[in-house]
Protein backbone atom coordinates (compact mmCIF):
# COMPACT_ATOMS: atom_id res chain seq x y z
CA UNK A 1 16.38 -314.54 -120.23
CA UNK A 2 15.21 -310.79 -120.48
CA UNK A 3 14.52 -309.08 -116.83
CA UNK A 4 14.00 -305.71 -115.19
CA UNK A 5 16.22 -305.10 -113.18
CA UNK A 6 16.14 -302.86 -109.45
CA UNK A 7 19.08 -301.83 -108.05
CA UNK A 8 18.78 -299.99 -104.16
CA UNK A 9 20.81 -297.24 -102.73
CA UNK A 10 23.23 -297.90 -100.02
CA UNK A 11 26.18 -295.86 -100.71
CA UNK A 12 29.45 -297.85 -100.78
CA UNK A 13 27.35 -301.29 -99.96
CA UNK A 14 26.05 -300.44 -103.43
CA UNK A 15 29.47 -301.90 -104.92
CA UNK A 16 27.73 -305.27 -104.63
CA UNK A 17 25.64 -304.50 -107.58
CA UNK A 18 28.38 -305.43 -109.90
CA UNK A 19 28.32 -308.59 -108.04
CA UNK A 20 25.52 -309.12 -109.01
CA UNK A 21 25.90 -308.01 -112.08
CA UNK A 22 28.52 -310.61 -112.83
CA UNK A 23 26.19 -313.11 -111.47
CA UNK A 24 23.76 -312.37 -114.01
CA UNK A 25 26.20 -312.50 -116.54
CA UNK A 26 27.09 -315.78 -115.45
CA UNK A 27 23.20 -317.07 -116.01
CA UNK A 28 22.60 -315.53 -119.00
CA UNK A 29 20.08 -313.08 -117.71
CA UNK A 30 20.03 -309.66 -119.22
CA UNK A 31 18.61 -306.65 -117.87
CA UNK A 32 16.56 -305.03 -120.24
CA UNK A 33 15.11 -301.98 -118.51
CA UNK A 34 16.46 -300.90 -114.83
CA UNK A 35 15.72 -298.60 -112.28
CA UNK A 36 17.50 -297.29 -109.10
CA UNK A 37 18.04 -295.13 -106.56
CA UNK A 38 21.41 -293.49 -105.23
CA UNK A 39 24.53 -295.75 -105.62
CA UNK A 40 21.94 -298.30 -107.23
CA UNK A 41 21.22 -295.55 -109.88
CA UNK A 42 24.87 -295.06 -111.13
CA UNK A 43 25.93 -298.79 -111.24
CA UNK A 44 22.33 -298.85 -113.25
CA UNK A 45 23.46 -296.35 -115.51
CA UNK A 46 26.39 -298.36 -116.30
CA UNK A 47 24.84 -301.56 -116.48
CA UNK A 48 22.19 -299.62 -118.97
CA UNK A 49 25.05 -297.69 -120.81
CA UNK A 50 26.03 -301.73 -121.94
CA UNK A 51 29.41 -301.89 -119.51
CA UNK A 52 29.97 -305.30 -117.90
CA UNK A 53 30.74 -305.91 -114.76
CA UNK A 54 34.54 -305.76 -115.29
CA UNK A 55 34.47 -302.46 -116.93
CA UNK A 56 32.44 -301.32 -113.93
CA UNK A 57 34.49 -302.45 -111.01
CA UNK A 58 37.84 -300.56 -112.61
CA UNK A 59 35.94 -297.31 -113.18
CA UNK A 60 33.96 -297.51 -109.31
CA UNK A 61 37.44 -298.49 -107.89
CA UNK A 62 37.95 -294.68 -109.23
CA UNK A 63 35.48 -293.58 -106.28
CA UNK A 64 37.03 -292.87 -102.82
CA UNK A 65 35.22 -291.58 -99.89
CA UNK A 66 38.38 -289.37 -99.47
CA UNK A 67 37.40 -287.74 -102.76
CA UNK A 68 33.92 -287.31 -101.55
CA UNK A 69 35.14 -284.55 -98.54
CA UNK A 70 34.72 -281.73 -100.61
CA UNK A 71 33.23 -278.80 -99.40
CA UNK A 72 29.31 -278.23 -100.80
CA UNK A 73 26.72 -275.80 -100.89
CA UNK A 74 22.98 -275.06 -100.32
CA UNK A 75 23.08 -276.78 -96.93
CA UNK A 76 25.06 -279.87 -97.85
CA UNK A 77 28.54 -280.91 -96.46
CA UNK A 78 29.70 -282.31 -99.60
CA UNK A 79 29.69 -280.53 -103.13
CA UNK A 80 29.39 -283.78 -105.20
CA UNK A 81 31.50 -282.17 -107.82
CA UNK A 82 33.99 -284.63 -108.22
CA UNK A 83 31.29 -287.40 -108.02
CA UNK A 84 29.83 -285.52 -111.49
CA UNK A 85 33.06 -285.21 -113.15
CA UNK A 86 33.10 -289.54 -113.32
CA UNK A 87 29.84 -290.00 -114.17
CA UNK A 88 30.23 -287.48 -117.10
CA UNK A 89 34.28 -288.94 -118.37
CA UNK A 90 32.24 -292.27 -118.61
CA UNK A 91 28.53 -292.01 -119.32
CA UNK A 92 26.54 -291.07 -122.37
CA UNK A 93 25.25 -287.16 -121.86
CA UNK A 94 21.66 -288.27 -121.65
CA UNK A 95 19.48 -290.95 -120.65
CA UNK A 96 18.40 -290.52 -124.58
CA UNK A 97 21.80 -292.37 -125.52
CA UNK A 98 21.59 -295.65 -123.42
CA UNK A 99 21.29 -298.71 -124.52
CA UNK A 100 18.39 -299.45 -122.20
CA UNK A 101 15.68 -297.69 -120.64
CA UNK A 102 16.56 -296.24 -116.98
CA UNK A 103 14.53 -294.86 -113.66
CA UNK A 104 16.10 -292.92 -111.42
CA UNK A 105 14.20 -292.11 -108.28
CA UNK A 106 14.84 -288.56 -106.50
CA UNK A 107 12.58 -286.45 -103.85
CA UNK A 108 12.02 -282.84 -104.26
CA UNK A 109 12.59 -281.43 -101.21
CA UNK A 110 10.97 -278.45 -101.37
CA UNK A 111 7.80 -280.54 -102.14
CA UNK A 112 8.60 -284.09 -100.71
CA UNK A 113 7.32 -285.33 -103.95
CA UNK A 114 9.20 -288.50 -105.53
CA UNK A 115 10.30 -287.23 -108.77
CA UNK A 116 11.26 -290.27 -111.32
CA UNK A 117 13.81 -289.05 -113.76
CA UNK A 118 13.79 -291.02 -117.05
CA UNK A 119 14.96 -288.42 -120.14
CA UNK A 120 17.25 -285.73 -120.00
CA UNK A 121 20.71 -284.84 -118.78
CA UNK A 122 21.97 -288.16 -117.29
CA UNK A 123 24.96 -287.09 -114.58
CA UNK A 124 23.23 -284.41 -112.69
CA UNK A 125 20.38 -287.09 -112.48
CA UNK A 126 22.49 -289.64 -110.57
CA UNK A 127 23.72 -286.87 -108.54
CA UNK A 128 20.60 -285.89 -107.60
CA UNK A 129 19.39 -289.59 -106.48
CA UNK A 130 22.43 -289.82 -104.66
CA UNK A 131 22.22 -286.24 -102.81
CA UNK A 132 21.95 -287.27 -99.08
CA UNK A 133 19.95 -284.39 -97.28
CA UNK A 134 22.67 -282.61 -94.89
CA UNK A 135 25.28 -284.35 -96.33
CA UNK A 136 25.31 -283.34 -100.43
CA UNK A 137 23.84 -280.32 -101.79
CA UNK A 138 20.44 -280.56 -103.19
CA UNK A 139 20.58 -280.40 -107.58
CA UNK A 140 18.80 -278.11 -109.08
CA UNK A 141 16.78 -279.59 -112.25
CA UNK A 142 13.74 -278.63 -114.46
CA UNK A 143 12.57 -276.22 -110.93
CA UNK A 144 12.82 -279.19 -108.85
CA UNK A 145 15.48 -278.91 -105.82
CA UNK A 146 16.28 -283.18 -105.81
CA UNK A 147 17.68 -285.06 -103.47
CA UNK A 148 18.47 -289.03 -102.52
CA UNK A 149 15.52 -291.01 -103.99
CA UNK A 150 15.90 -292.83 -100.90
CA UNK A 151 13.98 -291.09 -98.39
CA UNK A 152 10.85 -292.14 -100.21
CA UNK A 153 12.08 -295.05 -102.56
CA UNK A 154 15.32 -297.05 -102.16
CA UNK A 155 14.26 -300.08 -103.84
CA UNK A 156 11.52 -298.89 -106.42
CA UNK A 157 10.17 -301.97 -107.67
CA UNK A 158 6.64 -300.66 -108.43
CA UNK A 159 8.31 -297.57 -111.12
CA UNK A 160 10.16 -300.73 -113.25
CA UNK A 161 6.93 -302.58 -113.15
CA UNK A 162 5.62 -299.63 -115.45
CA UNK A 163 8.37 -300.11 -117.11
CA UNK A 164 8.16 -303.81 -118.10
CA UNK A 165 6.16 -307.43 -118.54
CA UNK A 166 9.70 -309.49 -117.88
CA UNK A 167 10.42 -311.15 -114.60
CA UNK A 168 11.51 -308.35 -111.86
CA UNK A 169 14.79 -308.84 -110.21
CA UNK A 170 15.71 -306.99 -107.20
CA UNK A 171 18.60 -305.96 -104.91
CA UNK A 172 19.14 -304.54 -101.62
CA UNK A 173 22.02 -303.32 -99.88
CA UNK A 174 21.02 -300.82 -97.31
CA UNK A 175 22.43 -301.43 -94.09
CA UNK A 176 20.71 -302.77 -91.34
CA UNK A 177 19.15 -299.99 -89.07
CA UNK A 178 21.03 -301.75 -85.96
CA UNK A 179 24.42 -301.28 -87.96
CA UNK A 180 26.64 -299.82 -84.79
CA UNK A 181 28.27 -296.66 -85.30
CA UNK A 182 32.77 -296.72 -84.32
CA UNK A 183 33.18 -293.11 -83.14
CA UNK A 184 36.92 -293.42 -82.98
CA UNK A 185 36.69 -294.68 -86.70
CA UNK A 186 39.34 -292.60 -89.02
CA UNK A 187 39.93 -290.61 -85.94
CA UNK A 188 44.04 -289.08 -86.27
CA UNK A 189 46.60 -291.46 -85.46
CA UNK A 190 49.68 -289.61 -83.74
CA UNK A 191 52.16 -289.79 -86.56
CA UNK A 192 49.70 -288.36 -88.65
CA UNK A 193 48.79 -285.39 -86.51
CA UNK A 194 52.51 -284.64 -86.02
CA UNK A 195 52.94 -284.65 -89.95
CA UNK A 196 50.29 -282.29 -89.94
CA UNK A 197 51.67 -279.80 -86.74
CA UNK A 198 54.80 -280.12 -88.85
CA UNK A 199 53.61 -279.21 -92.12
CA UNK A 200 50.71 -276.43 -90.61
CA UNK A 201 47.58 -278.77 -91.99
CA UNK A 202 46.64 -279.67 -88.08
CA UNK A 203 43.57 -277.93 -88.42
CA UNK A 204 42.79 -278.89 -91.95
CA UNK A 205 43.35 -282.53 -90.31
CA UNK A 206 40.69 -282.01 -87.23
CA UNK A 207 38.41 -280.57 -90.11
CA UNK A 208 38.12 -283.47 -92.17
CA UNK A 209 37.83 -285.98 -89.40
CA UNK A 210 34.90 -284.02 -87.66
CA UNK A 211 33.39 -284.22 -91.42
CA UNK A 212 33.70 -287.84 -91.53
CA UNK A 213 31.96 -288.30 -88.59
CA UNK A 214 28.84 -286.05 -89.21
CA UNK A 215 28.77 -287.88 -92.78
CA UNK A 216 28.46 -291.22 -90.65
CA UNK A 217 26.08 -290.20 -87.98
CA UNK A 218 23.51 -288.56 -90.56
CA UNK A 219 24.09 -291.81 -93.07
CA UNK A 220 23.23 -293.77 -89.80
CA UNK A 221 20.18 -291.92 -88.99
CA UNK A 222 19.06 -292.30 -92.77
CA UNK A 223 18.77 -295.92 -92.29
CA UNK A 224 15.97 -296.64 -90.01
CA UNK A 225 13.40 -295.11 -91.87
CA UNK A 226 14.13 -295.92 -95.16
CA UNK A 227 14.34 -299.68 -94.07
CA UNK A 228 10.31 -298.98 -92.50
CA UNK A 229 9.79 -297.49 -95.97
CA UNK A 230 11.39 -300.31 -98.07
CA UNK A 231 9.57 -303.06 -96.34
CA UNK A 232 5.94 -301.58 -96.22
CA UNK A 233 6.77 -300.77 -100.52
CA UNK A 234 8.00 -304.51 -101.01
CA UNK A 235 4.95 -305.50 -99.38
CA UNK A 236 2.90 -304.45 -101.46
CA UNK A 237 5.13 -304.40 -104.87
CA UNK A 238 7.27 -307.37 -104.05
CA UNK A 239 9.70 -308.54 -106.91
CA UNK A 240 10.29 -312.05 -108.41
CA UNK A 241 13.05 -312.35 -106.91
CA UNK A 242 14.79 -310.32 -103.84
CA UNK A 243 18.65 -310.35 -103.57
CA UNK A 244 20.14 -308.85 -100.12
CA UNK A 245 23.60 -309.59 -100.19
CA UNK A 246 25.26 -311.08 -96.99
CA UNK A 247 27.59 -308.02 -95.96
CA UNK A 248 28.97 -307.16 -93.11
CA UNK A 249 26.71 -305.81 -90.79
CA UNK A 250 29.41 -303.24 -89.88
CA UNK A 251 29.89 -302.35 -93.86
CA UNK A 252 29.11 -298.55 -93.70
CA UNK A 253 27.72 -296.48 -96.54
CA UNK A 254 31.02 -294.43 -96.72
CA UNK A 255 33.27 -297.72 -97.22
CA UNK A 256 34.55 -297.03 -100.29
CA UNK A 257 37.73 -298.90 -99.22
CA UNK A 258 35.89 -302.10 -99.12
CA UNK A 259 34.83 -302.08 -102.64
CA UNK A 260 36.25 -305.79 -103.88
CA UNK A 261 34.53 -307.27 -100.44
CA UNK A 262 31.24 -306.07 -101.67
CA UNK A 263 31.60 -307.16 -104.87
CA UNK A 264 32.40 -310.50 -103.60
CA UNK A 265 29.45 -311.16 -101.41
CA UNK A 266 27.46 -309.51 -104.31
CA UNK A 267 28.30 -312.18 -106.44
CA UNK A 268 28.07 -314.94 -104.37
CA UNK A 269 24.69 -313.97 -102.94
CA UNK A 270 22.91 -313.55 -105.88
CA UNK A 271 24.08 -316.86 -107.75
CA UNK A 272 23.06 -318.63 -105.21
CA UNK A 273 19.50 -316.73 -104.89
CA UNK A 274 19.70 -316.94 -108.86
CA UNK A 275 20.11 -320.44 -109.16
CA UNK A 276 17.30 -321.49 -106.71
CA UNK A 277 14.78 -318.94 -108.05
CA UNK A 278 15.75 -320.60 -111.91
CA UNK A 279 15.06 -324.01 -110.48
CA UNK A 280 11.94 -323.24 -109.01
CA UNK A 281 11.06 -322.13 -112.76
CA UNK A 282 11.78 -325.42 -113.94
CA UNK A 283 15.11 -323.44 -115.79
């Protein structure tokens, strides 16, 4: 069976899409235009670029959050540079060249317009949908300064219903807005901080855990509103059928570390959801 398909941003939680992914696979349902927003946008891009689920999970496993701490500009924290440099070694150089049609969802923040990217360069795109304010820098495109799709749409159903007559499938993995924050997360241990006295990086060291923790706090504060703004946009767009995968509450946005555990409940959430929605068709 032919879909659209709607992946949501989420940051590290977005590794369940290939879950999911794989769970479609499974059923025989192929996604035959997509849109997304932030981490959701890049596994969309791959999934619309024609890479399975396999080829997915060994090029995301690529993605650290250690290789996200890279010093940015135009008021972000992070640079996104290395981010870029992935997305380019593996994906076609414009949304022209994919196999299937893809959405991307950004904000211009100079405007607080939602800008929907659909032709043109493809990496800076995804960039841009996943540019955090605070945390990456803004991307400059066509006059626009973008940022994360998500502050207006993280799960934008209503741009792939514009985009197709198939059955809409869905997935969510922001965290929940009551997701508690572990301030002592990542913090030093004391062998590590004497490696560093030893070797003159202590500073360097104290640097990149303070980072780590304003990355957290303003990812944390991102949540609550864009869960308000999912909700009232499902309400009155609502798919065919809604995935949320059952992660741990606790799974941050920056857990790149926890990629196969997303994956996992990815998969397992959405054959389940899969199979009951396909029996309620009479499939």
């Amino acid at each position: 069976m032919e879909i659209g398909l709607v992946l949501g941003g989420g940051g590290a939680r977005g590794s369940a899409h290939i879950g999911v992914i794989q769970a479609l696979e499974a059923r025989d349902l192929t996604p035959v235009a997509i849109a997304g927003c932030s981490m959701g946008a890049i596994v969309g891009a791959f999934c619309a670029a024609g890479f399975s689920a396999a080829e997915m999970q060994e090029i995301m496993s690529e993605l650290t959050y250690q290789q996200l701490l890279s010093f940015g500009g135009m008021g972000g924290l992070i640079g996104g540079r290395k981010i870029l440099t992935l997305l380019e070694r593996h994906l076609p150089a414009t949304f022209e060249e994919l196999a299937h049609p893809l959405h991307v969802t950004t904000v211009d923040v100079q405007t607080g317009e939602l800008v929907v990217l659909r032709s043109g360069p493809l990496a800076p795109a995804l960039r841009a949908s996943s540019a955090i304010p605070g945390i990456f820098s803004p991307v400059e495109h066509r006059g626009h300064f973008l940022v994360d799709g998500g502050l207006l749409n993280n799960l934008p159903v209503d741009v792939i219903r514009t985009m197709t007559l198939h059955p809409i499938v869905a997935v969510d993995v922001a965290a929940p807005p009551n997701r508690r924050l572990d301030f002592g997360k990542d913090k030093p241990t004391l062998s590590q901080r004497i490696e560093a006295m030893v070797s003159g990086e202590e500073s360097l060291l104290d640097s990149l855990f303070r980072r780590a923790l304003t990355v957290e706090l303003f990812m944390k504060t991102f949540d609550v509103p864009q869960r308000v703004m999912t909700e009232m946009r499902l309400a009155m767009q609502p798919p065919d059928l809604l995935i949320r995968p059952r992660l741990d509450p606790q799974f941050g946005a920056e857990d790149f570390d926890r990629q196969g555990e997303a994956i996992e409940a990815g998969y397992r959430s959405a054959i389940a959801a899969i199979d009951e929605w396909l029996m309620s068709k009479g499939e």
